[in-house]
PDB file of N, CA and C in Angstrom:
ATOM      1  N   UNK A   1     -41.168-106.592 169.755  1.00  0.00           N
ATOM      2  CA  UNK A   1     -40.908-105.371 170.485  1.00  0.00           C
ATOM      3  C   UNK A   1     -40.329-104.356 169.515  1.00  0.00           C
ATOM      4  N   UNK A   2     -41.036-103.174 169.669  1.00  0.00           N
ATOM      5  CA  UNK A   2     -40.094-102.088 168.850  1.00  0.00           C
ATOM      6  C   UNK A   2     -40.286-100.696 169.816  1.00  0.00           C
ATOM      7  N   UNK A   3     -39.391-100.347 169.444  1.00  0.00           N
ATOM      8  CA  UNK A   3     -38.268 -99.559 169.942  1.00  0.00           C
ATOM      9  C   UNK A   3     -37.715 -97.839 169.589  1.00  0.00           C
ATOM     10  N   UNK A   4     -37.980 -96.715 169.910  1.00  0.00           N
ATOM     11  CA  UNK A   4     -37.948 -95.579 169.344  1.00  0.00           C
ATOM     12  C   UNK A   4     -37.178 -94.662 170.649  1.00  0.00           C
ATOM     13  N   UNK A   5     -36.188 -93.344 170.713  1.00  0.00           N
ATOM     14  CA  UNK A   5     -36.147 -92.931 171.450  1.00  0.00           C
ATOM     15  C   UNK A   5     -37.078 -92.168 172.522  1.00  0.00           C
ATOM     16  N   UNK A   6     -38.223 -92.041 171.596  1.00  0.00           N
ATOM     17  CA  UNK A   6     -39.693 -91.551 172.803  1.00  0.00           C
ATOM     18  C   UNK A   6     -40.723 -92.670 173.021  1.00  0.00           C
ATOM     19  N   UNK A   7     -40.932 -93.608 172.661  1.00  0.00           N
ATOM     20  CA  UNK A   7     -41.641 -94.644 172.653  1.00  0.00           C
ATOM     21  C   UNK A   7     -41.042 -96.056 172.549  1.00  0.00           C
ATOM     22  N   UNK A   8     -41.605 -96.921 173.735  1.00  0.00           N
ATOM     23  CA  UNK A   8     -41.542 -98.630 172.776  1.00  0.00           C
ATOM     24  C   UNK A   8     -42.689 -99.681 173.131  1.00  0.00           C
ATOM     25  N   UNK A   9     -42.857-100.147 172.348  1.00  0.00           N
ATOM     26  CA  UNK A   9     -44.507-100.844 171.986  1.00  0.00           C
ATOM     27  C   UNK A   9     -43.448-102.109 172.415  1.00  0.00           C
ATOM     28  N   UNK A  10     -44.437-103.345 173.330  1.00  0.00           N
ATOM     29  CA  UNK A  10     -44.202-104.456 173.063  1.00  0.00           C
ATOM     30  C   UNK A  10     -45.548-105.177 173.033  1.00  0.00           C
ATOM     31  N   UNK A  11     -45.420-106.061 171.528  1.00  0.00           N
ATOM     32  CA  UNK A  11     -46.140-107.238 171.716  1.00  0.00           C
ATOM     33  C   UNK A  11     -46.752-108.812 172.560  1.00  0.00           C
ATOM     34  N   UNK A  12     -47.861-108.376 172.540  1.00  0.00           N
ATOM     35  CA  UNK A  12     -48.617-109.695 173.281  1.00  0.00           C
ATOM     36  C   UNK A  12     -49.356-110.056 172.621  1.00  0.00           C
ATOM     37  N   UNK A  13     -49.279-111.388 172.068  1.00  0.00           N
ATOM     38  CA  UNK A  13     -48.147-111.741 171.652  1.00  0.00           C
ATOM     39  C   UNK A  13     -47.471-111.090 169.787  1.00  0.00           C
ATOM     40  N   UNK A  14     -47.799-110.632 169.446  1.00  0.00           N
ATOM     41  CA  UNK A  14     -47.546-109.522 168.121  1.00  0.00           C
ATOM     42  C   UNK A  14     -48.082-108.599 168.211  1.00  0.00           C
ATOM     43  N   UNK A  15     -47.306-107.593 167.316  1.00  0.00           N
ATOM     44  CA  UNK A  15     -47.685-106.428 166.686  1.00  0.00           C
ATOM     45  C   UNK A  15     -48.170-106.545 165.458  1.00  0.00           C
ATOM     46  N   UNK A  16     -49.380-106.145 165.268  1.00  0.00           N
ATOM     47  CA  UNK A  16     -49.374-105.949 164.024  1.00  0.00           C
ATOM     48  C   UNK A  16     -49.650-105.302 163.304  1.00  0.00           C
ATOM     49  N   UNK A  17     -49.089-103.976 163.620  1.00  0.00           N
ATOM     50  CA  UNK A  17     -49.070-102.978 162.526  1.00  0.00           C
ATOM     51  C   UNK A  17     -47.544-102.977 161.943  1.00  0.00           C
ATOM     52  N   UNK A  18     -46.559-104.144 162.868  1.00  0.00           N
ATOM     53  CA  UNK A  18     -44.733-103.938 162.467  1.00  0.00           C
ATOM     54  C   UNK A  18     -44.762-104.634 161.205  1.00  0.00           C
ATOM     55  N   UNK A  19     -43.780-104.021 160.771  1.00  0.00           N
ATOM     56  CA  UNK A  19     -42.959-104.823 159.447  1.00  0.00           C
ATOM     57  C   UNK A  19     -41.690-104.975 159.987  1.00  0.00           C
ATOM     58  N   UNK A  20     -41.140-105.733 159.019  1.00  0.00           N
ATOM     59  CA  UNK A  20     -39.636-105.834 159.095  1.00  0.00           C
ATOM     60  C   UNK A  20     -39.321-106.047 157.429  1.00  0.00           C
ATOM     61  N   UNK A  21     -38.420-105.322 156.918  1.00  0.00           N
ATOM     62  CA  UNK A  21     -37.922-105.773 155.692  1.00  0.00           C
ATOM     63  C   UNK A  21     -36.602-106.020 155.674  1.00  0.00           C
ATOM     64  N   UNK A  22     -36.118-107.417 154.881  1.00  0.00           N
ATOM     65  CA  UNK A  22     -34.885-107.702 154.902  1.00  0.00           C
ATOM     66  C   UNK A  22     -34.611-108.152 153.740  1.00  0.00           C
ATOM     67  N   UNK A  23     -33.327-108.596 153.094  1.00  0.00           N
ATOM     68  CA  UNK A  23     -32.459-108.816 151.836  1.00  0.00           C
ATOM     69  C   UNK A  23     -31.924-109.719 152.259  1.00  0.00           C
ATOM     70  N   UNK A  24     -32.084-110.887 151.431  1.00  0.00           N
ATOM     71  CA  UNK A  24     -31.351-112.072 151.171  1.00  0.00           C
ATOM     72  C   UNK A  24     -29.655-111.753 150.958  1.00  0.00           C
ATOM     73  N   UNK A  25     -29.234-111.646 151.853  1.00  0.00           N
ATOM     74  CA  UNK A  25     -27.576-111.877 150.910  1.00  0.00           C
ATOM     75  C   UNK A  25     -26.631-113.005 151.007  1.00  0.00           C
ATOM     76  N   UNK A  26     -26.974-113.968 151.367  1.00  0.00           N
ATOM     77  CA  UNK A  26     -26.768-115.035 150.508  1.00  0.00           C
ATOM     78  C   UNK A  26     -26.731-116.780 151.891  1.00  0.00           C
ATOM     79  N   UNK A  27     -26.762-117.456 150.550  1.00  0.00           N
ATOM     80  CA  UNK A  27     -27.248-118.898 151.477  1.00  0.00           C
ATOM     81  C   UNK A  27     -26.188-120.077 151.710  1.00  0.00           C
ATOM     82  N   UNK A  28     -25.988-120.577 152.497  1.00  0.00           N
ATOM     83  CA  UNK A  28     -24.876-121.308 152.957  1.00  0.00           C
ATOM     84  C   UNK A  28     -24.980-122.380 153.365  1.00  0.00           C
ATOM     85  N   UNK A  29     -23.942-123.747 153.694  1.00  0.00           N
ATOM     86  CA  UNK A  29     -24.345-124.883 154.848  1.00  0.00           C
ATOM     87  C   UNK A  29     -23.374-124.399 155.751  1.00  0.00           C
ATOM     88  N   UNK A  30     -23.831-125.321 157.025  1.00  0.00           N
ATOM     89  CA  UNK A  30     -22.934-125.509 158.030  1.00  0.00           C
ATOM     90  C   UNK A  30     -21.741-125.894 157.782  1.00  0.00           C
ATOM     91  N   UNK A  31     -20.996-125.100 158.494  1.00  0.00           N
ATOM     92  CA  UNK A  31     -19.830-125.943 158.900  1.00  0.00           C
ATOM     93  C   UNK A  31     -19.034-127.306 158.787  1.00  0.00           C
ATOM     94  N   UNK A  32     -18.171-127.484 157.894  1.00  0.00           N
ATOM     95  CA  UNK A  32     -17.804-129.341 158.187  1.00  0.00           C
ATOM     96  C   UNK A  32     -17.345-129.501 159.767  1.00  0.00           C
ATOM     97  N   UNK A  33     -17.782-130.562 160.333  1.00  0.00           N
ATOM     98  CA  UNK A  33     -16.843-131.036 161.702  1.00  0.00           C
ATOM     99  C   UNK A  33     -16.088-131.991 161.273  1.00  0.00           C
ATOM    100  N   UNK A  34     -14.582-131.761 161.427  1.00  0.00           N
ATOM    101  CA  UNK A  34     -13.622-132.853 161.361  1.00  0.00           C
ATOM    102  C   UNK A  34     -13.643-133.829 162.491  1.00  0.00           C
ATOM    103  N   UNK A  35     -13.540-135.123 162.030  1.00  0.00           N
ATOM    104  CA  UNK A  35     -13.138-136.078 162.915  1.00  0.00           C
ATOM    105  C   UNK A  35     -11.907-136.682 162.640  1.00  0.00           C
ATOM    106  N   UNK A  36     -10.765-136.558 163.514  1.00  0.00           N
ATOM    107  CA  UNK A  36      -9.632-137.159 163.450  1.00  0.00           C
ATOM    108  C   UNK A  36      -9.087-138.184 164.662  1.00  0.00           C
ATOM    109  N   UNK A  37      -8.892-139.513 163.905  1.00  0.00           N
ATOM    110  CA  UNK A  37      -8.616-140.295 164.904  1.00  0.00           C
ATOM    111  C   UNK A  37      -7.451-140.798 164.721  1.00  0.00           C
ATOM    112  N   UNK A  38      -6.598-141.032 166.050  1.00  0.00           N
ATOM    113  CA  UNK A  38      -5.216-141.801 165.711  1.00  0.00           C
ATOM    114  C   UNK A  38      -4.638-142.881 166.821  1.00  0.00           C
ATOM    115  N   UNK A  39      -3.982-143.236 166.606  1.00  0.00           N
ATOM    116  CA  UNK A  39      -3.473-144.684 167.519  1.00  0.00           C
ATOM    117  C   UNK A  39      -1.746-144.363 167.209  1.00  0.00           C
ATOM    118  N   UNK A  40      -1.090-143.938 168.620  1.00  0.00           N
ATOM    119  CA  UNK A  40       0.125-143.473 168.682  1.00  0.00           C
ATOM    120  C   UNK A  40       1.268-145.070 168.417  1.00  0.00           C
ATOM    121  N   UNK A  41       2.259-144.610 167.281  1.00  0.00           N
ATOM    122  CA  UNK A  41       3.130-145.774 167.077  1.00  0.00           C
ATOM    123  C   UNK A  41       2.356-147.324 166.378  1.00  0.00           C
ATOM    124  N   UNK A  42       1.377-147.416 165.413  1.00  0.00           N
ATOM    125  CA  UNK A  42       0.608-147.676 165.240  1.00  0.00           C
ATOM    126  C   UNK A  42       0.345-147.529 163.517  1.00  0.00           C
ATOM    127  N   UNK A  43       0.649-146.329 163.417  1.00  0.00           N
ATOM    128  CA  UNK A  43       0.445-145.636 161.969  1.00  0.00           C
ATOM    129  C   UNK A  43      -1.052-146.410 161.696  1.00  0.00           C
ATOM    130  N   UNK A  44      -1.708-145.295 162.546  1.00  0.00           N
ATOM    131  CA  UNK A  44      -3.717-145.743 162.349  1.00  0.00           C
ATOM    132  C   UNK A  44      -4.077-144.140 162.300  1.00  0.00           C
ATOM    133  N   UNK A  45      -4.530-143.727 161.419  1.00  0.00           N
ATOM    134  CA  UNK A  45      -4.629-142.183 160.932  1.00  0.00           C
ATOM    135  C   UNK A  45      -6.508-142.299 160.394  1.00  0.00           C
ATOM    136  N   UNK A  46      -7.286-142.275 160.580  1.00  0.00           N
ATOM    137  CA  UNK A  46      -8.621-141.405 160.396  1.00  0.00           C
ATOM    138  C   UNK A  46      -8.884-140.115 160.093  1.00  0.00           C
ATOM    139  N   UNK A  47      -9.018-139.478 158.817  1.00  0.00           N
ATOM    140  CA  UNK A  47      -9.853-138.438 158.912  1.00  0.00           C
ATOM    141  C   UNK A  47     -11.482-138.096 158.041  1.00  0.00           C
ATOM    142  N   UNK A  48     -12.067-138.051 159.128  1.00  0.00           N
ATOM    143  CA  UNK A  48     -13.205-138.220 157.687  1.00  0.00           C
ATOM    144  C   UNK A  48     -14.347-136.561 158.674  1.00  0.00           C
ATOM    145  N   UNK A  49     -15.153-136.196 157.751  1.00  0.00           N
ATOM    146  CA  UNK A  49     -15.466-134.866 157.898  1.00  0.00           C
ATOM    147  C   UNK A  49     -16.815-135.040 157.681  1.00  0.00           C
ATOM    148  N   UNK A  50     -17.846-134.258 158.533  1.00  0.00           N
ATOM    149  CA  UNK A  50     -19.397-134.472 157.919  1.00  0.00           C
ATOM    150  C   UNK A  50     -20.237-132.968 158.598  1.00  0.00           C
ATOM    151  N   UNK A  51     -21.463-132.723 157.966  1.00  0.00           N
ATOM    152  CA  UNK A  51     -22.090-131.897 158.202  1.00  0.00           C
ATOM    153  C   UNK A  51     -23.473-132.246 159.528  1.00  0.00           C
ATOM    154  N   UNK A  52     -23.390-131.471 160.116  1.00  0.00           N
ATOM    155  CA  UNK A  52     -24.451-131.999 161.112  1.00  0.00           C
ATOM    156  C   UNK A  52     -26.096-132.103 160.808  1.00  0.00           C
ATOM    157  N   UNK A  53     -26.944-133.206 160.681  1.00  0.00           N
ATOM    158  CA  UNK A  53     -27.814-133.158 159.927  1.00  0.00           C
ATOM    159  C   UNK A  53     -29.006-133.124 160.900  1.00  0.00           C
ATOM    160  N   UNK A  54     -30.742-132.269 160.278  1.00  0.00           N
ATOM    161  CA  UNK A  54     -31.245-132.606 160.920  1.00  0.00           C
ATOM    162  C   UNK A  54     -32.657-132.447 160.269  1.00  0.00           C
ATOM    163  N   UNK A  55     -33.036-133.349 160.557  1.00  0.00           N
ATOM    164  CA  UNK A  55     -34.237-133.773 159.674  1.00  0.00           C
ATOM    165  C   UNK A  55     -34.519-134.472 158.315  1.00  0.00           C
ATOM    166  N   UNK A  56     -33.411-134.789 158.255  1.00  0.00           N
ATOM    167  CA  UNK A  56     -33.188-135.575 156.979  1.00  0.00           C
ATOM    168  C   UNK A  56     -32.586-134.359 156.073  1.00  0.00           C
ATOM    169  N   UNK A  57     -31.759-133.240 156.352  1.00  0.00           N
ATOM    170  CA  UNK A  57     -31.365-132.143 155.575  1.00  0.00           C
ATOM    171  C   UNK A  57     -30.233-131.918 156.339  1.00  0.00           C
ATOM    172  N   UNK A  58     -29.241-131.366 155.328  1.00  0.00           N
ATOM    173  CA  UNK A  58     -28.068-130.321 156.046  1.00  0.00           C
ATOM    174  C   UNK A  58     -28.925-128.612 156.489  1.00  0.00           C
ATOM    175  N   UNK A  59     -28.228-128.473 157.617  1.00  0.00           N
ATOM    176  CA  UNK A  59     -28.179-127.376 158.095  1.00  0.00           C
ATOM    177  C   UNK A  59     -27.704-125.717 157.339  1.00  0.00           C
ATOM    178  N   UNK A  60     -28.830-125.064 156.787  1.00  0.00           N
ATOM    179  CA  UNK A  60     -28.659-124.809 155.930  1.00  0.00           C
ATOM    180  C   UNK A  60     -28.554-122.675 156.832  1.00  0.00           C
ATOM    181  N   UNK A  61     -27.708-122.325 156.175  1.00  0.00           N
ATOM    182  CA  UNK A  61     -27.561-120.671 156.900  1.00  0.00           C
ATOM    183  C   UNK A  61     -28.034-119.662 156.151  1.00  0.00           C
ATOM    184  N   UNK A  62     -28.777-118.710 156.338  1.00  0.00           N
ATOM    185  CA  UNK A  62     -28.950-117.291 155.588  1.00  0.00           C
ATOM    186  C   UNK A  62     -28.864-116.467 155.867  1.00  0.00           C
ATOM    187  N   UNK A  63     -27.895-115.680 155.149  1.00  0.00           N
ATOM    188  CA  UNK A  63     -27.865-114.426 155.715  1.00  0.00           C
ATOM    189  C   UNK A  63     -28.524-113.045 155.566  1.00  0.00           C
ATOM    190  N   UNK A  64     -29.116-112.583 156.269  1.00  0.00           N
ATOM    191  CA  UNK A  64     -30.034-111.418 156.003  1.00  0.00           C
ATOM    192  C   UNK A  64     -29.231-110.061 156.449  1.00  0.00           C
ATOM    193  N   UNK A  65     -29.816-109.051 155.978  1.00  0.00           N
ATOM    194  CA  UNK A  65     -29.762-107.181 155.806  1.00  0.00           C
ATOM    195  C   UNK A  65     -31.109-107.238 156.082  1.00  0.00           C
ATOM    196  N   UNK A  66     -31.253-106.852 157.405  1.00  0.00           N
ATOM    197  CA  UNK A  66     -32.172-105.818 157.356  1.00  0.00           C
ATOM    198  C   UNK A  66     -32.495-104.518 156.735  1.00  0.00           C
ATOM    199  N   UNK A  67     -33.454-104.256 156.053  1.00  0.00           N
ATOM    200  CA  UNK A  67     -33.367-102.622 155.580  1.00  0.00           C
ATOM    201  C   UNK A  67     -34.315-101.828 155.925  1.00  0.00           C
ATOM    202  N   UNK A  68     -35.042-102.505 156.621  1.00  0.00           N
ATOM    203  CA  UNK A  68     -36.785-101.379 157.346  1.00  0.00           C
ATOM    204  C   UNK A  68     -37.421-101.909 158.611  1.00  0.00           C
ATOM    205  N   UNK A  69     -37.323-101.235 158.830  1.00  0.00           N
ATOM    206  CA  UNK A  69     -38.508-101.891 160.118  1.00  0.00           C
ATOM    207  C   UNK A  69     -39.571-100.650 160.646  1.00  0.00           C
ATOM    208  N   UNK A  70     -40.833-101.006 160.246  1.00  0.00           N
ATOM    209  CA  UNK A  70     -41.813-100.292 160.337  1.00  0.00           C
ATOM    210  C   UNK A  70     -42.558-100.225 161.135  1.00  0.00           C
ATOM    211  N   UNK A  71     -43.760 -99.465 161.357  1.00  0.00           N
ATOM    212  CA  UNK A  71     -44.725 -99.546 163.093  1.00  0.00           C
ATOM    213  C   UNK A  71     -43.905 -98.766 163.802  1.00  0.00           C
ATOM    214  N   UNK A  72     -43.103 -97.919 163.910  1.00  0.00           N
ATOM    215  CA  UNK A  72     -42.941 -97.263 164.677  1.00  0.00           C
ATOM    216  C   UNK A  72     -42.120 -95.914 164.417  1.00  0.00           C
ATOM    217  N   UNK A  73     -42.273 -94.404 164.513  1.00  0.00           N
ATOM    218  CA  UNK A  73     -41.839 -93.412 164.216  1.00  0.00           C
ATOM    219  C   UNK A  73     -40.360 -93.180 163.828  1.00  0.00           C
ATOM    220  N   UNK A  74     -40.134 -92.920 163.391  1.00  0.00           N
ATOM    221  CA  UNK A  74     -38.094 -93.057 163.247  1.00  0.00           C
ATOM    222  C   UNK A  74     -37.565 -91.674 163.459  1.00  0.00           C
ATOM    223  N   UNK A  75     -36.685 -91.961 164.499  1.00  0.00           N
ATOM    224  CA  UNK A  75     -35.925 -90.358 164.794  1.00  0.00           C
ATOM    225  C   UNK A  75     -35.622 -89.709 163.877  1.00  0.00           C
ATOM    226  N   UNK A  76     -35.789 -88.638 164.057  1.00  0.00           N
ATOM    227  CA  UNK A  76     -35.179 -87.212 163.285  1.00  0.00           C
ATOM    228  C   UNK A  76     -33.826 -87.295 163.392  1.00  0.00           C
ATOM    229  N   UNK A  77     -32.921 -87.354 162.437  1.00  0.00           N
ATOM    230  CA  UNK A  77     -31.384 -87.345 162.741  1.00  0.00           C
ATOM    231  C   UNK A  77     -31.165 -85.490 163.096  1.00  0.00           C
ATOM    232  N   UNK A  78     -30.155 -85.809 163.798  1.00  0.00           N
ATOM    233  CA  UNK A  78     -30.204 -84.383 164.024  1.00  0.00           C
ATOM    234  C   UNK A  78     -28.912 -84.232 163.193  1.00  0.00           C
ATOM    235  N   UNK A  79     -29.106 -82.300 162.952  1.00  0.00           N
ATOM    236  CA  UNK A  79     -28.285 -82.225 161.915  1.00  0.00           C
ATOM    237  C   UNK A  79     -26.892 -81.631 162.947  1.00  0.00           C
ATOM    238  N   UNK A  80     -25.592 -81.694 161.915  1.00  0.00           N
ATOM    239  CA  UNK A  80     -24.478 -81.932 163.166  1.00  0.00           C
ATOM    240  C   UNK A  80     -23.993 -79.563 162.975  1.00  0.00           C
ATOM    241  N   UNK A  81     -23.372 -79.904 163.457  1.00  0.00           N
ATOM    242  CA  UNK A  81     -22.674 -78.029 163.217  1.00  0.00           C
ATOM    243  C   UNK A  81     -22.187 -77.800 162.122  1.00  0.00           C
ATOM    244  N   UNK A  82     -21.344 -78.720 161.589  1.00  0.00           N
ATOM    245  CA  UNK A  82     -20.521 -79.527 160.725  1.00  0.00           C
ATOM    246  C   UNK A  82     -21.437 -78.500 159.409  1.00  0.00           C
ATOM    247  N   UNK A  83     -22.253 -79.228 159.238  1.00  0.00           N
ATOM    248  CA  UNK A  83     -22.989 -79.286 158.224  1.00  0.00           C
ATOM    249  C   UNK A  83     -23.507 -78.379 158.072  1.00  0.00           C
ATOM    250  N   UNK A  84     -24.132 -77.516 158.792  1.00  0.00           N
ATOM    251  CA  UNK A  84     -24.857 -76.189 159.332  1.00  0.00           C
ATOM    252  C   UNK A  84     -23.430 -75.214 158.700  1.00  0.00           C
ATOM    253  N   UNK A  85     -22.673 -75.133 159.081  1.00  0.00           N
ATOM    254  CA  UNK A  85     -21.252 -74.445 158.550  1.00  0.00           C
ATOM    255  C   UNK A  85     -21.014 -74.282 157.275  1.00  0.00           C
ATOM    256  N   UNK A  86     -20.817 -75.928 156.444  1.00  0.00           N
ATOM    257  CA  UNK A  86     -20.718 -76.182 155.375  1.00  0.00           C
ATOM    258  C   UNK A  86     -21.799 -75.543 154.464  1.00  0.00           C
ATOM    259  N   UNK A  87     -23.094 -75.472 154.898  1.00  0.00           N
ATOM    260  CA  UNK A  87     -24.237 -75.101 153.869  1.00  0.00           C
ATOM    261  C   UNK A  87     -23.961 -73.787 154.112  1.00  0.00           C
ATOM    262  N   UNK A  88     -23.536 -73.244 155.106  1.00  0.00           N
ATOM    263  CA  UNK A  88     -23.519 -71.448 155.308  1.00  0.00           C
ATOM    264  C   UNK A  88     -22.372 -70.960 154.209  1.00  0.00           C
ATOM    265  N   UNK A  89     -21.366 -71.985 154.692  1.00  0.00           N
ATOM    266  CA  UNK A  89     -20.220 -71.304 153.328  1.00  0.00           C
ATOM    267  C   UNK A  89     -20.171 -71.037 152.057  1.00  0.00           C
ATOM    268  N   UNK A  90     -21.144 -72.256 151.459  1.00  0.00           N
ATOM    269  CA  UNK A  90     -21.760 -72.382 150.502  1.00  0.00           C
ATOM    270  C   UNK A  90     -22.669 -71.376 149.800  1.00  0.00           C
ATOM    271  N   UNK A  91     -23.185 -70.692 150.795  1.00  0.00           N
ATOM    272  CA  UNK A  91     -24.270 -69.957 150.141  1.00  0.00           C
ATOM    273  C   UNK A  91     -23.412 -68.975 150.185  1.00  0.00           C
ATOM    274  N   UNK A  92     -22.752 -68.549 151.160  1.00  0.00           N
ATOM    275  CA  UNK A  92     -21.622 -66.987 151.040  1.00  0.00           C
ATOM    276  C   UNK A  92     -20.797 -67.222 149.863  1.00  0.00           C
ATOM    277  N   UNK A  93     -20.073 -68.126 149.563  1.00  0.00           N
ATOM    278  CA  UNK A  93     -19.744 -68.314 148.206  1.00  0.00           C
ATOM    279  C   UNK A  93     -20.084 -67.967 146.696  1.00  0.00           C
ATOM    280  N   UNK A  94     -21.523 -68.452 146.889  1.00  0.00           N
ATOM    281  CA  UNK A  94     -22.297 -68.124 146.082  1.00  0.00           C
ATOM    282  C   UNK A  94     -22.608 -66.762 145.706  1.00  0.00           C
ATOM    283  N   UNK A  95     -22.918 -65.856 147.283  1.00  0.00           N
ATOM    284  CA  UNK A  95     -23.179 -64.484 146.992  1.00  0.00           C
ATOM    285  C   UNK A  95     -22.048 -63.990 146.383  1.00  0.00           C
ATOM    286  N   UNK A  96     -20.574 -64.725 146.902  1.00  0.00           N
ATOM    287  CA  UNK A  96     -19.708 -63.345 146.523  1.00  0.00           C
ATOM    288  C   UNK A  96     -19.559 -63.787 145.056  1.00  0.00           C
ATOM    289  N   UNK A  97     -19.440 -64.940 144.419  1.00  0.00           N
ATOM    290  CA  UNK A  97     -19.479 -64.872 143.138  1.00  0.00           C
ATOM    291  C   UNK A  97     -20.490 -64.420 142.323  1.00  0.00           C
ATOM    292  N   UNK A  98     -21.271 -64.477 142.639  1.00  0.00           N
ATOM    293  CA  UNK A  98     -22.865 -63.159 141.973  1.00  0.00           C
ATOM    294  C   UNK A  98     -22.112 -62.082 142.069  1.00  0.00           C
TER     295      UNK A  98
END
């Protein structure tokens, strides 16, 4: 599905004129799960820690940045007053130092 403030296309089942571009920023495992076991008055203490496995592999994380996503028009940012002001001063500046 993509998504625009005047338009949104959804796929059945793809699009394919979309892109998506993204950046690796960086690769990870899961989580350790601690297991702690004890037996009160006893002094019976367990701790042992493991990764949750599946498929014969640790669970492995990546993290992505998106940076594009294409197939579909991209708003015009609109420009703020702010800025409209700033470029006006700028140029009056300019004149009076000429």
């Amino acid at each position: 599905m993509l998504g625009s403030k005047t338009q949104t296309m959804i796929g059945r089942p793809v699009l394919p004129e979309a892109a998506v571009h993204a950046v690796v920023e960086e690769h990870a495992l899961d989580a350790k799960v601690i297991i702690f076991k004890k037996k009160r008055r006893k002094n019976y203490r367990r701790k042992k820690g493991h990764r949750q496995v599946k498929l014969d592999q640790f669970t492995e994380l990546t993290k992505l940045r998106i940076t594009d996503i294409q197939g579909i028009e991209k708003p015009e940012m609109p420009t703020s007053a702010k800025t409209e002001k700033a470029a006006a001063k700028k140029v009056e500046k300019a004149a009076v130092a000429a």
